[in-house]
N, C-alpha and C. Protein backbone atom coordinates (compact mmCIF):
# COMPACT_ATOMS: atom_id res chain seq x y z
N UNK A 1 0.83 -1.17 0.00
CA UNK A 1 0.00 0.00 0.00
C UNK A 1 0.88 1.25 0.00
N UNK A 2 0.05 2.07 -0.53
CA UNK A 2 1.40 3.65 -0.75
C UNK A 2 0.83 4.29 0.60
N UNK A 3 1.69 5.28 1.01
CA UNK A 3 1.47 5.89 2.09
C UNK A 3 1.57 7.38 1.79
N UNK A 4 0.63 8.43 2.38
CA UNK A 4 0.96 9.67 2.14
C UNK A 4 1.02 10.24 4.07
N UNK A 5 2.02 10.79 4.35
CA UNK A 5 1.60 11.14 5.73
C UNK A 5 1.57 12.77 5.31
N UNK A 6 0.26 13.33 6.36
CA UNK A 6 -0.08 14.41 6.16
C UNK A 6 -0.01 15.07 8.08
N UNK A 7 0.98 16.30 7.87
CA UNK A 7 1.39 16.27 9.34
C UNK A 7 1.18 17.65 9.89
N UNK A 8 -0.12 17.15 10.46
CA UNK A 8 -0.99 18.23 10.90
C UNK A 8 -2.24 17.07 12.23
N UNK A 9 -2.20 17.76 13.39
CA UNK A 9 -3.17 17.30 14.32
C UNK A 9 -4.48 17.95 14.05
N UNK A 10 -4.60 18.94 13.22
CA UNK A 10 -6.08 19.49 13.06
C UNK A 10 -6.98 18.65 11.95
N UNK A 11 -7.61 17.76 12.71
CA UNK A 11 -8.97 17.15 11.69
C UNK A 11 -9.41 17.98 10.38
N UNK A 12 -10.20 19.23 10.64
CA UNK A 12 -10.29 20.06 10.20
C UNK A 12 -9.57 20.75 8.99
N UNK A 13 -8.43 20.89 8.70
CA UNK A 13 -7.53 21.45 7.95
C UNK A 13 -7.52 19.94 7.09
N UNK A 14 -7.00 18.57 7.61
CA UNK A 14 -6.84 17.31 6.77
C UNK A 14 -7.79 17.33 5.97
N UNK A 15 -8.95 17.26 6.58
CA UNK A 15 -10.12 17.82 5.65
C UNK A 15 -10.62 18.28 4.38
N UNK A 16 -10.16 19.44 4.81
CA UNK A 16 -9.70 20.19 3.83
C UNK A 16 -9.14 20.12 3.08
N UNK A 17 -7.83 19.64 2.67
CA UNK A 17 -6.78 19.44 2.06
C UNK A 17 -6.82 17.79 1.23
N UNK A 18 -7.58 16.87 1.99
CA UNK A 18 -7.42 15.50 1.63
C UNK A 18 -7.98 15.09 0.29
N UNK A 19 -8.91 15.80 -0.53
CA UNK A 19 -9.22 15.27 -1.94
C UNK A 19 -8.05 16.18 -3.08
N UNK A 20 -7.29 17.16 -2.28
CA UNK A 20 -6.46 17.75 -3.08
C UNK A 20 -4.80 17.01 -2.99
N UNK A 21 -4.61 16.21 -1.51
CA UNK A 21 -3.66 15.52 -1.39
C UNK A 21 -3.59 14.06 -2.21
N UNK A 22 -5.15 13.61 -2.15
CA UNK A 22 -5.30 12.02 -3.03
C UNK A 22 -5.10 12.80 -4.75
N UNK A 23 -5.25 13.88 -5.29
CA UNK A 23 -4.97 14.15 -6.53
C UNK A 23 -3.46 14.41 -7.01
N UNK A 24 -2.65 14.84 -6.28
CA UNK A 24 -1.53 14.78 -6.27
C UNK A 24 -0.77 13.60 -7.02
N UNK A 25 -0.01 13.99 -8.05
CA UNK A 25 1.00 12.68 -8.47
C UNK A 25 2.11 12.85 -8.02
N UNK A 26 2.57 12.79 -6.51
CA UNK A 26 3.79 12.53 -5.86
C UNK A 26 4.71 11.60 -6.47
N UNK A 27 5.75 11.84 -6.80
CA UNK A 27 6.67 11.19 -7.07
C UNK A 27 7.63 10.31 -5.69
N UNK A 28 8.25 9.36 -5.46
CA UNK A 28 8.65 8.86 -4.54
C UNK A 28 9.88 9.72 -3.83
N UNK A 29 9.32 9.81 -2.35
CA UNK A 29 9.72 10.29 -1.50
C UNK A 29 9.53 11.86 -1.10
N UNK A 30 8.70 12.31 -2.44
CA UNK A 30 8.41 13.73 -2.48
C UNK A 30 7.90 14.51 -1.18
N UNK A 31 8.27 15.90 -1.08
CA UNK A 31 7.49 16.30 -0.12
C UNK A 31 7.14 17.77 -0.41
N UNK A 32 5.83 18.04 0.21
CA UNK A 32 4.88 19.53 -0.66
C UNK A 32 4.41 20.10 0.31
N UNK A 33 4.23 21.20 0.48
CA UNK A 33 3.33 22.18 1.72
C UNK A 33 1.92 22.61 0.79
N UNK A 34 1.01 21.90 1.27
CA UNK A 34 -0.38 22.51 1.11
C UNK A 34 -1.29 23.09 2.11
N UNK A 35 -1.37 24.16 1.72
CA UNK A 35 -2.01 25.32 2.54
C UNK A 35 -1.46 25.42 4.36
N UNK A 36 0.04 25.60 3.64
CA UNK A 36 1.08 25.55 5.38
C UNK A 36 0.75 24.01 5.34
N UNK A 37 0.75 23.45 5.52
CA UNK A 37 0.78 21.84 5.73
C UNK A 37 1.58 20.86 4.85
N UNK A 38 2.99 20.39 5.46
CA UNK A 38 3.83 19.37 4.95
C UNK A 38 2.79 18.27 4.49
N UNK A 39 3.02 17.76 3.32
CA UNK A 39 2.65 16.92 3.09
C UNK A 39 3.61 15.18 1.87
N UNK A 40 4.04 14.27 2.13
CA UNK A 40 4.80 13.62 1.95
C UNK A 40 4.98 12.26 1.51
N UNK A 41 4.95 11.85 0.56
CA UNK A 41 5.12 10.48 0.25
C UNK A 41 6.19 9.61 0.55
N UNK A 42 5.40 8.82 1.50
CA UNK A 42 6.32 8.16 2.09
C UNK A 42 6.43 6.73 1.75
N UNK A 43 6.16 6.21 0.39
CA UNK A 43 6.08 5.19 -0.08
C UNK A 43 5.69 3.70 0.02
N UNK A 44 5.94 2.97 -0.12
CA UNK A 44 4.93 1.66 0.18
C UNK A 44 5.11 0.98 1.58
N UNK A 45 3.72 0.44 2.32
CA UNK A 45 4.22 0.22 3.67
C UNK A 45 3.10 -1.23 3.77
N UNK A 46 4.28 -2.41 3.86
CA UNK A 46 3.26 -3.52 4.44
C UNK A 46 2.21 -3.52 5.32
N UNK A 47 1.31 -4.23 5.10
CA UNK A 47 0.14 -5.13 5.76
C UNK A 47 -0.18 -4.72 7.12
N UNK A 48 1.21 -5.50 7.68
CA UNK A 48 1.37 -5.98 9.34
C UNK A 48 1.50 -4.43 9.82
N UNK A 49 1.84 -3.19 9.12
CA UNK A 49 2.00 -2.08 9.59
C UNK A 49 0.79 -1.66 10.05
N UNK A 50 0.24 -1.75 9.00
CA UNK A 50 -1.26 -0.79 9.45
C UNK A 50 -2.29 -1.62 10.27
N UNK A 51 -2.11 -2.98 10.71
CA UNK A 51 -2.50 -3.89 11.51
C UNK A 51 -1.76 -3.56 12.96
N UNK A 52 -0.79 -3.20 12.74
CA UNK A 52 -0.48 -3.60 14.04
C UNK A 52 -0.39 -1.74 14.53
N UNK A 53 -0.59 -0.63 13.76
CA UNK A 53 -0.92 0.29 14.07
C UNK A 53 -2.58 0.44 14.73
N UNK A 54 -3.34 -0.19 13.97
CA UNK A 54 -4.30 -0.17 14.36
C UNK A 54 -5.12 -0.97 16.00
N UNK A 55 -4.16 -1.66 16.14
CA UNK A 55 -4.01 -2.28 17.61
C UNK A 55 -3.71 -1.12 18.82
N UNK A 56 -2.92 -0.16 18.56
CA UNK A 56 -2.17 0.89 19.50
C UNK A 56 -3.48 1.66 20.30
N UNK A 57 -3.85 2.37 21.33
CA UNK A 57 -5.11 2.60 21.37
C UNK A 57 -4.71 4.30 21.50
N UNK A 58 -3.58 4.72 20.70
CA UNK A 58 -3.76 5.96 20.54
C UNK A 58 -3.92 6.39 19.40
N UNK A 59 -4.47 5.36 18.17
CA UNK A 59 -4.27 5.93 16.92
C UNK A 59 -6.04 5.83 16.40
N UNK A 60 -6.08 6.49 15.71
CA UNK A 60 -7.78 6.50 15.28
C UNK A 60 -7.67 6.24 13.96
N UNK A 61 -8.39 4.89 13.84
CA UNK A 61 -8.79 4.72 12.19
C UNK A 61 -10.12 4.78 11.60
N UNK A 62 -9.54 5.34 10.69
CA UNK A 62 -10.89 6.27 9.09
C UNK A 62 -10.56 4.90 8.22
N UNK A 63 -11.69 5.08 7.54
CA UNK A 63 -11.71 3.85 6.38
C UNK A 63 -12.79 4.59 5.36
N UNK A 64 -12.53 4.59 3.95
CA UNK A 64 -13.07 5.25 3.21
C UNK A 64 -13.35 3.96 2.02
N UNK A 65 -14.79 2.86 2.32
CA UNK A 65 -14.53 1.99 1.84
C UNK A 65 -15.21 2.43 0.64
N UNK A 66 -15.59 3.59 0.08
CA UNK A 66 -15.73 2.96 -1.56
C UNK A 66 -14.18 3.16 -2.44
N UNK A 67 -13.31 3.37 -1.60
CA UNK A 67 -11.96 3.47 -2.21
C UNK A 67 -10.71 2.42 -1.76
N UNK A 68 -11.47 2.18 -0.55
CA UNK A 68 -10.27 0.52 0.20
C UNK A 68 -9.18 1.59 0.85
N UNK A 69 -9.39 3.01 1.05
CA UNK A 69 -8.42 4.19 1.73
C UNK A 69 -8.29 3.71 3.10
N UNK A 70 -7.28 3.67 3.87
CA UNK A 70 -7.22 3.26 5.02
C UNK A 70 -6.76 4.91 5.38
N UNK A 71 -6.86 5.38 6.94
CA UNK A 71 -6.46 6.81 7.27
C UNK A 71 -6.10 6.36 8.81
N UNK A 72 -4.99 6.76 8.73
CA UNK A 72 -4.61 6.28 10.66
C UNK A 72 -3.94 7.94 11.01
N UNK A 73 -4.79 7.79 11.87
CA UNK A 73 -4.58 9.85 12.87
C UNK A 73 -3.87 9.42 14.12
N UNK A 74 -2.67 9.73 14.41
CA UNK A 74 -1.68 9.70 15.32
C UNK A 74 -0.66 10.41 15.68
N UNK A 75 -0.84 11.33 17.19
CA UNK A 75 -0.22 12.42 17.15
C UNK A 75 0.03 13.49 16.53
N UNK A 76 1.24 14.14 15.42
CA UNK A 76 0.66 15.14 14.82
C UNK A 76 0.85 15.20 13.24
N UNK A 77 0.49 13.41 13.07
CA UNK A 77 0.35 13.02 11.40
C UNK A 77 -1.16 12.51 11.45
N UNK A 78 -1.35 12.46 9.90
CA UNK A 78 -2.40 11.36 9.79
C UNK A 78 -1.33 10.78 8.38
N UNK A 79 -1.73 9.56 8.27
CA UNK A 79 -1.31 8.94 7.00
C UNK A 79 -2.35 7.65 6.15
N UNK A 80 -2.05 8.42 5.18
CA UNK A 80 -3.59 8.26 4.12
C UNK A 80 -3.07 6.57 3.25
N UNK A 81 -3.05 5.27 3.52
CA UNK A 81 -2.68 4.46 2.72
C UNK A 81 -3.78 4.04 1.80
N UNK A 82 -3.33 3.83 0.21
CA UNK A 82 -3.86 3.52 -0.79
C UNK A 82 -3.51 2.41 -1.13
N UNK A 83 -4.56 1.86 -1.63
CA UNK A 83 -4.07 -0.16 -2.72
C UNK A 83 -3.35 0.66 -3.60
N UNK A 84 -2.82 0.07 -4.32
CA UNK A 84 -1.84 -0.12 -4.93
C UNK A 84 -2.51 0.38 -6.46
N UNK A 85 -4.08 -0.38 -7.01
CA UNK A 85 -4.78 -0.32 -7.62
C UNK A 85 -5.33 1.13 -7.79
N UNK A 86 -5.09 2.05 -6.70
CA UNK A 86 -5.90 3.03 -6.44
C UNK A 86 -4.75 4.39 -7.21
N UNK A 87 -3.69 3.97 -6.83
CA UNK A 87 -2.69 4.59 -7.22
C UNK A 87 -2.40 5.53 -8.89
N UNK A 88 -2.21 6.61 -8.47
CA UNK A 88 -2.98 7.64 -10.29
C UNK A 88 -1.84 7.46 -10.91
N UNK A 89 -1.30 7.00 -12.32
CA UNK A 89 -0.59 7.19 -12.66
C UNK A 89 -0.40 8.23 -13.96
N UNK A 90 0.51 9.02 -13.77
CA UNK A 90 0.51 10.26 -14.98
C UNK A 90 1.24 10.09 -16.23
């Protein structure tokens, strides 16, 4: 799964920013400020990651199932993982 971490604790602002961050064709390892907000591709991250993130009981998971988007909010990232399938290519 690709990973975008978006590093900001305000719900609100991710929000905002998150159908303009999934349009983005990041190139690997890239990193962009949208609207003051780092934003970063942090490239492909196994399975057991976001499983065993999701176990932690400080992290909050979003699921955006007509897209299979997984979103884990932790401390002062969120990071947006995509299938692979989902992935835009330019």
């Amino acid at each position: 799964m690709k990973c975008i971490a978006v590093y900001t604790k305000n719900f609100e602002l991710f929000s905002d920013i998150y159908e303009e961050v999934l349009n983005i064709p990041f190139k690997d390892n890239e990193e962009r400020v949208i609207e003051g907000v780092t934003v970063s591709e942090a490239g492909e991250v196994p399975e057991h990651y976001i499983e065993r993130m999701k176990a932690k009981p400080d992290v909050v998971v979003m699921k955006v199932k007509s897209k299979d988007i997984t979103i884990l909010q932790h401390g002062d990232v969120f990071e947006i993982f995509i299938p692979a399938q989902e992935n835009v290519v330019h």
